[in-house]
Protein backbone atom coordinates (compact mmCIF):
# COMPACT_ATOMS: atom_id res chain seq x y z
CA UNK A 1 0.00 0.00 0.00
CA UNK A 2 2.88 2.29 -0.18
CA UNK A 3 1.87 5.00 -2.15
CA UNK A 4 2.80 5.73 -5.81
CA UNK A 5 1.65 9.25 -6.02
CA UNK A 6 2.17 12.48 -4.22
CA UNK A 7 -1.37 12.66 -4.32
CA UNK A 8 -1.77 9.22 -2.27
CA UNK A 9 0.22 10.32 0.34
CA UNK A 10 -1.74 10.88 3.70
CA UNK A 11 -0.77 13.71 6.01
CA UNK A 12 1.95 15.78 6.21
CA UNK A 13 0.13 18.63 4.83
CA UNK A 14 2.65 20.74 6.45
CA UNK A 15 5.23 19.81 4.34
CA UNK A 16 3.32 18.41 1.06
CA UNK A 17 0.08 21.25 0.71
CA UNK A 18 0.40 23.75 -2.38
CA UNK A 19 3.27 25.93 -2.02
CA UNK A 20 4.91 23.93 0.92
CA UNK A 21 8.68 22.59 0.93
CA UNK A 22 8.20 19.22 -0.03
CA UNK A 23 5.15 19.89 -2.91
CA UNK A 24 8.13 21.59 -4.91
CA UNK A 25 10.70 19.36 -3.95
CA UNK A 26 8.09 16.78 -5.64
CA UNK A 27 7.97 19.42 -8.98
CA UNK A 28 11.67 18.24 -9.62
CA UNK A 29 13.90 20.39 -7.65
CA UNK A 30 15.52 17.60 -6.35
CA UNK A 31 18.09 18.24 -3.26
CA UNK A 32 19.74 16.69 -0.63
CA UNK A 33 17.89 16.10 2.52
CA UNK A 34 16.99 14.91 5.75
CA UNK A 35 13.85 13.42 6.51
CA UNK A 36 13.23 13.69 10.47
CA UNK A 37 10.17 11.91 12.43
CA UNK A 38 9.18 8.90 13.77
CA UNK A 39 8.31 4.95 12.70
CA UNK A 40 5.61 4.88 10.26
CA UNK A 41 5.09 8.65 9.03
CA UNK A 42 6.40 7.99 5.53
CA UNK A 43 9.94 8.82 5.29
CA UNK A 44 10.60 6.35 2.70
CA UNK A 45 7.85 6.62 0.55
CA UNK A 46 8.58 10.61 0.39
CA UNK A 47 12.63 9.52 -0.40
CA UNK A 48 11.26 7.35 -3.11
CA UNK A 49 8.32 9.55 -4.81
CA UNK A 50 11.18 12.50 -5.12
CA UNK A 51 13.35 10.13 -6.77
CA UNK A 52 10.88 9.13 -9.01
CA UNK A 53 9.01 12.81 -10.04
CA UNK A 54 12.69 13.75 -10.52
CA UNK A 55 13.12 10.61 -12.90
CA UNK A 56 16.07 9.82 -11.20
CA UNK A 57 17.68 6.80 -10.33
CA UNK A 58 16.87 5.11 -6.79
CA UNK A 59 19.27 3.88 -4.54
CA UNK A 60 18.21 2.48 -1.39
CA UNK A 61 21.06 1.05 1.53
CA UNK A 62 20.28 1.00 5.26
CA UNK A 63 22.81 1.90 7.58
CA UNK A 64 21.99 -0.77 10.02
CA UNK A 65 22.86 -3.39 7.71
CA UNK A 66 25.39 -0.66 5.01
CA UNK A 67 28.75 0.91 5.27
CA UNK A 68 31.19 2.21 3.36
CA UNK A 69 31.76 0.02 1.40
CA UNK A 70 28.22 0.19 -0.13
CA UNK A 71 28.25 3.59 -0.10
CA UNK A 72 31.22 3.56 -2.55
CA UNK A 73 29.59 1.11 -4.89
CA UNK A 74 26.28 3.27 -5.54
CA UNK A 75 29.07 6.43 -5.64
CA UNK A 76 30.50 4.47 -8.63
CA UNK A 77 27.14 3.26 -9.95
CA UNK A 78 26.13 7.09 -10.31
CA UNK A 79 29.54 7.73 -12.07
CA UNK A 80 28.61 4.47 -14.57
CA UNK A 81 24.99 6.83 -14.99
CA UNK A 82 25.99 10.36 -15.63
CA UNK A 83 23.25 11.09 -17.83
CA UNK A 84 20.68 10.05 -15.32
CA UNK A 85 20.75 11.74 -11.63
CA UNK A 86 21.27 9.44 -8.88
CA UNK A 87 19.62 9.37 -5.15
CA UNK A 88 21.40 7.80 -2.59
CA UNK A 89 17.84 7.05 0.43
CA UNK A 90 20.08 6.13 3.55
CA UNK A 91 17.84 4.66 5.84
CA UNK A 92 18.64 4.88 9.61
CA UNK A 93 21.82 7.58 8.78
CA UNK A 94 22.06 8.24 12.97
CA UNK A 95 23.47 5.22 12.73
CA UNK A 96 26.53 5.49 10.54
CA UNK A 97 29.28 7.49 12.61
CA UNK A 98 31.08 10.78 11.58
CA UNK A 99 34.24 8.81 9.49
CA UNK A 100 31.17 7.15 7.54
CA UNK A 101 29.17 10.30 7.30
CA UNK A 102 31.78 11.70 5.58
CA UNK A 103 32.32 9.34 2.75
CA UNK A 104 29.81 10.28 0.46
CA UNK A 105 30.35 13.97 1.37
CA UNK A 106 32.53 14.98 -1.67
CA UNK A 107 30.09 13.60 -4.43
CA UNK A 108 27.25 15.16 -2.77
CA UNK A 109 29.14 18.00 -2.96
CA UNK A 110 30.24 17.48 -6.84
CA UNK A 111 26.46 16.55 -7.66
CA UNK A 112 27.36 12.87 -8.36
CA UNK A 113 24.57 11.72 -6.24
CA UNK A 114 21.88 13.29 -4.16
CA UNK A 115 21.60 12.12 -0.65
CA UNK A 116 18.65 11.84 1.62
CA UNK A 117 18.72 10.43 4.58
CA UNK A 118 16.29 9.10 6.92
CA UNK A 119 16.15 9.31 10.91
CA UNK A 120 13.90 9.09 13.98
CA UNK A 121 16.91 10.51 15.88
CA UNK A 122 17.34 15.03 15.91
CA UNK A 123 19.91 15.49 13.19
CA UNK A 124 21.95 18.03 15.48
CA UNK A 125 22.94 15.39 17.75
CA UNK A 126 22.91 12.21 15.47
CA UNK A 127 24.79 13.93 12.37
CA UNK A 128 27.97 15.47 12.05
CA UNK A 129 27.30 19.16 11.03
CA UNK A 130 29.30 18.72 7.44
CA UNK A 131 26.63 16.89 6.21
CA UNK A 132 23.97 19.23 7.84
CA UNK A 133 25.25 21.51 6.25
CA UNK A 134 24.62 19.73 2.83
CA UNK A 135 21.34 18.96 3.30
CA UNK A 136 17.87 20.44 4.13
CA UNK A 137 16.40 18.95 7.09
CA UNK A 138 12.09 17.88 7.15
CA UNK A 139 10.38 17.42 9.82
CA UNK A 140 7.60 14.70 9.83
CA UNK A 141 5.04 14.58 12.14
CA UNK A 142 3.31 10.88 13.61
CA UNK A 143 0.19 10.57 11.05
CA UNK A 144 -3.18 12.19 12.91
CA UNK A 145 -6.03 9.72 13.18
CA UNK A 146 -8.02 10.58 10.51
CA UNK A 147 -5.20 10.09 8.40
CA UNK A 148 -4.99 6.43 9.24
CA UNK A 149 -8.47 5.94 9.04
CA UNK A 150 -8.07 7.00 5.13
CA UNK A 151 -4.98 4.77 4.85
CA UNK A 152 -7.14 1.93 6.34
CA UNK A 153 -10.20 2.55 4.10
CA UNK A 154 -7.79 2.78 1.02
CA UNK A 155 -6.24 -0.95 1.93
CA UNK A 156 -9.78 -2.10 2.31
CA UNK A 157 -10.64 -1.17 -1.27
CA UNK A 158 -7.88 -1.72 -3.17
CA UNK A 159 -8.04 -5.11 -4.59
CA UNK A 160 -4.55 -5.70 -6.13
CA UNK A 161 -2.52 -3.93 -2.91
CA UNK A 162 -4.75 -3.88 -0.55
CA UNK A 163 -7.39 -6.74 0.94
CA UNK A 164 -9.98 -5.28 -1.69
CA UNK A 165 -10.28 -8.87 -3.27
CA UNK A 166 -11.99 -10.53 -0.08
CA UNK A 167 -14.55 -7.84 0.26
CA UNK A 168 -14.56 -6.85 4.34
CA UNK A 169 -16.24 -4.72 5.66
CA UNK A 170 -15.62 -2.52 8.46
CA UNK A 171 -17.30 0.33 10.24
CA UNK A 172 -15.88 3.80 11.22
CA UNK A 173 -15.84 3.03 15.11
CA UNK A 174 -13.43 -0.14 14.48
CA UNK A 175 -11.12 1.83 11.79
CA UNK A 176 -10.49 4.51 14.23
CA UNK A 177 -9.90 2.15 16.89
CA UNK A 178 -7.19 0.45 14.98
CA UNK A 179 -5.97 4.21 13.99
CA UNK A 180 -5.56 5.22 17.47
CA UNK A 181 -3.94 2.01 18.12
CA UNK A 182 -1.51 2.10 15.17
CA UNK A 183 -0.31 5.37 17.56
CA UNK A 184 0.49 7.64 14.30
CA UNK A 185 2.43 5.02 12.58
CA UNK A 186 0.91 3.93 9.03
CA UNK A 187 3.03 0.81 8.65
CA UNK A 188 1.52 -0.56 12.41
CA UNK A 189 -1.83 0.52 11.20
CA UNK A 190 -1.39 -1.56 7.99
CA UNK A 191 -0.57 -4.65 9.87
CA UNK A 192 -2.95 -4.87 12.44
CA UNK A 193 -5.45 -4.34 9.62
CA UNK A 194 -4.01 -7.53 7.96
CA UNK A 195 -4.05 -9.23 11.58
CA UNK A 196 -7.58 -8.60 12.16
CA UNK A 197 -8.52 -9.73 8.08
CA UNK A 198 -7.17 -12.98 9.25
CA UNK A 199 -9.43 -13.50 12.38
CA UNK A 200 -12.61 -12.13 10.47
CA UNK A 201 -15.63 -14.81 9.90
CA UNK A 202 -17.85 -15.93 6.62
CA UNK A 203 -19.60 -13.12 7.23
CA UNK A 204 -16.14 -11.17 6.00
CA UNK A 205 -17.16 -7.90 9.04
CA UNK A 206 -14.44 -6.59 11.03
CA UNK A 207 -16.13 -6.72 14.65
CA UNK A 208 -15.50 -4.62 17.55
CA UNK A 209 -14.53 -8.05 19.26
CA UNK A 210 -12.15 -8.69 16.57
CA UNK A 211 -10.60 -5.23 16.78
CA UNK A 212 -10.39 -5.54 21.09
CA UNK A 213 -8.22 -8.80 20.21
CA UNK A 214 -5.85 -7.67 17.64
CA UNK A 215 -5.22 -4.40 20.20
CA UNK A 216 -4.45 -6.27 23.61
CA UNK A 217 -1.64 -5.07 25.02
CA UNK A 218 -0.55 -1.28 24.78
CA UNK A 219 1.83 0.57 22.03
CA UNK A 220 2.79 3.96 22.73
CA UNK A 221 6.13 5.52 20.79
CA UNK A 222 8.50 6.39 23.33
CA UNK A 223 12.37 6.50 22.41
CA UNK A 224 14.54 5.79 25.91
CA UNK A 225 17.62 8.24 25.98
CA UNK A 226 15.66 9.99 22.35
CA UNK A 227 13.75 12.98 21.61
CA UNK A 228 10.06 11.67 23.02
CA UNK A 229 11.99 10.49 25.98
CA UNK A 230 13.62 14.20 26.84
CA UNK A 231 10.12 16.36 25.57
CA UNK A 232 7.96 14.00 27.98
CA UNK A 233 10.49 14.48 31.15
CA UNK A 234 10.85 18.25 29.78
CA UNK A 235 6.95 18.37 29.78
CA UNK A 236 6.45 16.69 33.41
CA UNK A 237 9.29 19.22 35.25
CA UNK A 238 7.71 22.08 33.62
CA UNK A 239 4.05 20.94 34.56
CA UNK A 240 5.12 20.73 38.38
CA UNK A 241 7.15 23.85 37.89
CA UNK A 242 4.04 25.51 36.56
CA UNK A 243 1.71 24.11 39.56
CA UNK A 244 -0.41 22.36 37.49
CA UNK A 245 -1.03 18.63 38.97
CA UNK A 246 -3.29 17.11 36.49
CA UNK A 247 -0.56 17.55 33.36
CA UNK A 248 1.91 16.71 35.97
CA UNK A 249 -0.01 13.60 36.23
CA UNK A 250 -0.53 12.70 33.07
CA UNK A 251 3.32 13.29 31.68
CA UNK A 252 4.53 10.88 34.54
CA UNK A 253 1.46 8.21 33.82
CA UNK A 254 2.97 8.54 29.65
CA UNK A 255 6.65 8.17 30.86
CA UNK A 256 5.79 4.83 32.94
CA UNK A 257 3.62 3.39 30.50
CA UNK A 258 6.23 4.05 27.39
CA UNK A 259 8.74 1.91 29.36
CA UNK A 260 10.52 4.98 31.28
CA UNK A 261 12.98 3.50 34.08
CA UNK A 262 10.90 5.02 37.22
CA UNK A 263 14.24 5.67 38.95
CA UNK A 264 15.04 7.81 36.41
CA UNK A 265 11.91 9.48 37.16
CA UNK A 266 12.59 9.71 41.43
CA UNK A 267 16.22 11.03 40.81
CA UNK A 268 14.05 13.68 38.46
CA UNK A 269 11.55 14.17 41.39
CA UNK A 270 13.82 15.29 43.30
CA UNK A 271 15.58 17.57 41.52
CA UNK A 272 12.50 19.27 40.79
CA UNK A 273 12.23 19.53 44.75
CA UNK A 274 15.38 21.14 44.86
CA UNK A 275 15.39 23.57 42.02
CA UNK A 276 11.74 24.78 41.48
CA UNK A 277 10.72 24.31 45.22
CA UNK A 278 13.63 24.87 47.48
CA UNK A 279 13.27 26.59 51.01
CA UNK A 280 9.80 27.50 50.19
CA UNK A 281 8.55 24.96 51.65
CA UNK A 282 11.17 22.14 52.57
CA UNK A 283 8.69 19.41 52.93
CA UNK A 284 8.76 18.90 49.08
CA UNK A 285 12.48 17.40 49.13
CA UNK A 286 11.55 15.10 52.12
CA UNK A 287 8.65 13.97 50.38
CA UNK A 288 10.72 13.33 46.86
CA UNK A 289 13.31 11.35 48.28
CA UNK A 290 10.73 9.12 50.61
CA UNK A 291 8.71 8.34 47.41
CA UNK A 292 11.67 7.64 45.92
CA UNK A 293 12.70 5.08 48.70
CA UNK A 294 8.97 4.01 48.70
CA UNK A 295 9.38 3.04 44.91
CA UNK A 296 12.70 1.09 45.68
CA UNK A 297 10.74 -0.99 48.26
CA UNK A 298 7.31 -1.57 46.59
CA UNK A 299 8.52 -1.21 42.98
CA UNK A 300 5.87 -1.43 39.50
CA UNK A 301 3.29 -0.72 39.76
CA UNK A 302 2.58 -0.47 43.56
CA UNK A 303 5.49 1.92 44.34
CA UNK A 304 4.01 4.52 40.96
CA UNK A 305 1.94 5.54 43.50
CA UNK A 306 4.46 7.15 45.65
CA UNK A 307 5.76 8.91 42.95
CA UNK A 308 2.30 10.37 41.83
CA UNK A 309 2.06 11.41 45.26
CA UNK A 310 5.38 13.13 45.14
CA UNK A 311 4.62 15.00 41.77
CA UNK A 312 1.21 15.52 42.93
CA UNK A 313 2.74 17.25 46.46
CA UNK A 314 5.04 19.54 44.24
CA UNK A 315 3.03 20.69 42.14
CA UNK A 316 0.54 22.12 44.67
CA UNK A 317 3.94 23.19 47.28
CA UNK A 318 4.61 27.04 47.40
CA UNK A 319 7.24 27.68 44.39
CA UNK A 320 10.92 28.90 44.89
CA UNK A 321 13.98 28.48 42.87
CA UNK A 322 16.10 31.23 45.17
CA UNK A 323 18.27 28.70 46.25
CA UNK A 324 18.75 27.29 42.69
CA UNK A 325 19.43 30.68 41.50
CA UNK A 326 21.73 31.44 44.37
CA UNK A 327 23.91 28.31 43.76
CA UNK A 328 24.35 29.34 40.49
CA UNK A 329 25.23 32.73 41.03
CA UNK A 330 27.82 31.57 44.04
CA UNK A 331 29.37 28.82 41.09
CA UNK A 332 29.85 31.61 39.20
CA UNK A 333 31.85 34.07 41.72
CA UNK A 334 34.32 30.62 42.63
CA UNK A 335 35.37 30.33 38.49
CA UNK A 336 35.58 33.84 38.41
CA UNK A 337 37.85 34.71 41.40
CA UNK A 338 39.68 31.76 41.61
CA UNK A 339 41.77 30.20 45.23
CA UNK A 340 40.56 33.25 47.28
CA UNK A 341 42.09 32.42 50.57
CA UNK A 342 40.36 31.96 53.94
CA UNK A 343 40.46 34.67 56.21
CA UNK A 344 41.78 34.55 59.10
CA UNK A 345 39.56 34.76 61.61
CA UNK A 346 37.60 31.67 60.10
CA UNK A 347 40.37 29.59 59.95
CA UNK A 348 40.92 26.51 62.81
CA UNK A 349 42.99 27.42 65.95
CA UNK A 350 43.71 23.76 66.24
CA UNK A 351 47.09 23.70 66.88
CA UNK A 352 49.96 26.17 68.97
CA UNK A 353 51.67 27.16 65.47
CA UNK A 354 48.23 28.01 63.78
CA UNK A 355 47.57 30.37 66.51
CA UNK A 356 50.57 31.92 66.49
CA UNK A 357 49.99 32.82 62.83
CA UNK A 358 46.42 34.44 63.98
CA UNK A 359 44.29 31.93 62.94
CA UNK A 360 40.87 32.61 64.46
CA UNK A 361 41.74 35.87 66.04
CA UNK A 362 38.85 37.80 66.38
CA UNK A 363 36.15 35.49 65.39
CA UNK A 364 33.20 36.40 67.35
CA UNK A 365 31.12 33.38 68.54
CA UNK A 366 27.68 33.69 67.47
CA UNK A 367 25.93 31.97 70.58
CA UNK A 368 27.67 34.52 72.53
CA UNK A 369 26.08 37.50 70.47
CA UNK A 370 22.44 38.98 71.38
CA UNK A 371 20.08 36.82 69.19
CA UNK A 372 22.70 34.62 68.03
CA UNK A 373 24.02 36.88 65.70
CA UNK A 374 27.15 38.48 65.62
CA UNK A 375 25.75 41.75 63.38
CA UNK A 376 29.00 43.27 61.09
CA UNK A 377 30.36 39.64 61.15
CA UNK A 378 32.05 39.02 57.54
CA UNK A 379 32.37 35.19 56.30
CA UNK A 380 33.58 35.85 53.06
CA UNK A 381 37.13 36.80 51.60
CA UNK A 382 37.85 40.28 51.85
CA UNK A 383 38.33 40.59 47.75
CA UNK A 384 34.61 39.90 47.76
CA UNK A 385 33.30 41.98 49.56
CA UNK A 386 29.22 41.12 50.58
CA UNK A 387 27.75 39.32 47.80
CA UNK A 388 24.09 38.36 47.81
CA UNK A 389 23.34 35.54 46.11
CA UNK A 390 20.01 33.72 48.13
CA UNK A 391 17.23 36.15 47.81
CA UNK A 392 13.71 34.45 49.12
CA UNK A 393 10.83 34.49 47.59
CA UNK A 394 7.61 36.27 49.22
CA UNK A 395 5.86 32.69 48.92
CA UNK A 396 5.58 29.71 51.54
CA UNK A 397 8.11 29.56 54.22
CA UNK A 398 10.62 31.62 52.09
CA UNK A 399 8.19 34.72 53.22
CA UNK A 400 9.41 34.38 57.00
CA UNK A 401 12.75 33.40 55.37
CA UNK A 402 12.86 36.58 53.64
CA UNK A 403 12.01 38.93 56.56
CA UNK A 404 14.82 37.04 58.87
CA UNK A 405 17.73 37.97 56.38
CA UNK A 406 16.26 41.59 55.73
CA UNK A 407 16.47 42.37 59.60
CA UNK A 408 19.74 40.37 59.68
CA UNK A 409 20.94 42.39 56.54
CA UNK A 410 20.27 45.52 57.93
CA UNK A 411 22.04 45.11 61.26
CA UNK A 412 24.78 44.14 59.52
CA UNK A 413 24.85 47.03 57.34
CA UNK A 414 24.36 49.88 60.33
CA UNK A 415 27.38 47.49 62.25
CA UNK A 416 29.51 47.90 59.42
CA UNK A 417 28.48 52.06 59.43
CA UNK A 418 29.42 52.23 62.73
CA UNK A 419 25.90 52.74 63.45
CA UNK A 420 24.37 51.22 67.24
CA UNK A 421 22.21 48.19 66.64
CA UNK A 422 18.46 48.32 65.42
């Protein structure tokens, strides 16, 4: 059922409508590219339909099975063609490496072959940039429902490709079923169509009972270490970042069902605790690292729980990332001013010779100080002066926080002025 035509192709209007990259790509201006998206959205079938509106000839390797060594022998079969353009469809190219990459470099270069290259990896990380560089880069998207439905409906008609011959019949609720299913991937959708053909009856209808069979069991795309896998955690922080429990909720649930290692997910958990949640209210680290433990003890599914609970908490705790911010900002003064030594007066009077060289002279005891606080008190490195790096939020426990250091702040600065305390 792969199609012949542009004008069989389903969806991907983005790319394929009038006027859009790929339609004139299809008119003949043929050019090296890179055709980016997941299982089943028609990367080949585009590689092959430019090839053959452009008349050109078709060479098709995949670099799970290829290597250079096939790549030189379709270089030298478009040498053998001159007359007759040549494009080189490497399937799976985030799988060659950058010394392989670069063999067919120089005659895409020259024009001795066009290359396009399929991937369901990004092409910044999965291709070296020489080639990028070479080569426009297409994004397809996972085929929408409707869009399978038509695929479905076209294999049911077509009596030479298709299962048009044995007449079955099938109504829209049970097509979209197996659409939804096929999870945006037309070559899935294709084959549990031909799985359920083979369980229909004399009466040649595809039943709901029939469709409930072929779709036991669960298929959602999800790439570990890939793009899906980073956009999902990237959606799930940012949900509990944004205080929003129910997408929280629902990003985790996709993660664990698409095969996500849920201690990835803790160790994740907790970091959100400690960057987006902080002082503000410190119950929300606790809480990560318990859930966490309760995962390690319970594990699937019983200990999922404990971490709904945990992204569930966070989401709903008082927001802060003053200490993250702070952290950063004190990073930043240590590469920047290098092996600033210890003063003094903070340094141990362990021993006879360390006191002799002052260490700890002057240091003023904070318990001994009214309120435990010895106001004027300096604790960094002279060079630095009085950096302020943690600034609290006016939210959750940070508010009380916050008012502590500002009447702490300003004793210190009318100590420093010579001032007599507030």
């Amino acid at each position: 059922m792969r199609p012949a035509t542009p004008g069989e192709v389903a969806g991907q209007a983005h790319l394929l409508a009038p006027g859009k990259p790929l339609t004139r790509l299809l008119a003949g201006e043929l050019h090296s590219a890179i055709l980016w998206g997941p299982p089943g959205s028609g990367k080949t079938t585009l590689a092959r339909l430019l090839a053959d509106t452009a008349g050109a000839q078709f060479v098709a390797l995949s670099a799970v099975l290829a290597g250079v060594k096939e790549v030189r022998e379709a270089v030298a079969f478009a040498q053998a063609h001159p007359d007759q353009p040549t494009v080189l469809f490497l399937d799976e190219v985030h799988r060659f490496n950058k010394a392989q990459q670069d063999a067919f470099l120089p005659f895409v270069e020259d024009g001795t072959l066009t290359f396009i290259g399929a991937t369901t990896e990004n092409p910044a990380f999965a291709l070296n940039n020489a080639l990028l560089s070479r080569a426009r880069v297409y994004v397809l998207r996972p085929l929408a429902d409707e869009d399978l439905v038509a695929i479905l409906s076209a294999a049911l008609r077509d009596p030479e490709r298709g299962l048009g011959a044995r007449r079955i019949s099938a109504g829209d609720a049970e097509l979209l079923a197996l659409a939804r299913g096929a999870d945006g991937d037309a070559r899935r959708a294709l084959n549990l169509l031909e799985v359920a053909a083979g369980l229909v009856g004399d009466d040649r209808v595809l039943t709901p009972d029939i469709v409930a069979t072929v779709l036991t069991g669960s298929y959602r795309r999800f790439d570990r270490q890939g793009d899906v896998f980073y956009e999902q955690i990237s959606a799930l922080h940012k949900s509990v970042r944004g205080s929003d429990p129910d997408a929280a909720l629902y990003w985790l649930a996709r993660m664990l069902d698409g095969g996500c290692d849920p201690a990835y997910v803790a160790r994740r958990i907790v970091r959100m605790a400690s960057e987006d949640i902080g002082t503000a209210d410190p119950r929300a680290l606790t809480l990560a690292l318990e859930a966490w433990h309760a995962f390690e003890r319970l594990g699937t599914p019983e200990g999922e729980l404990a971490l709904a609970e945990a992204v569930v908490f966070l989401a709903c705790a008082a927001k802060s990332n003053a200490v993250y911010t702070a952290w950063q900002a004190a990073q930043a003064d240590v590469q920047a001013h290098g092996t600033l030594a210890v003063p003094p007066e903070l340094r141990p009077a362990s021993t006879a010779l360390a006191r002799s060289l002052g260490h700890g002279s002057g240091y003023r005891y904070a318990h001994d100080e009214p309120d435990a606080f010895a106001a004027g008190a300096s604790y960094f490195p002279a060079e630095l002066g009085q950096p302020v790096y943690y600034q609290p939020v006016p939210r959750g426990l940070e508010q009380r926080i916050a008012d502590k250091l500002a009447d702490f702040r300003e004793r210190n600065r009318a100590a420093r002025q010579g001032k007599p305390p507030v």
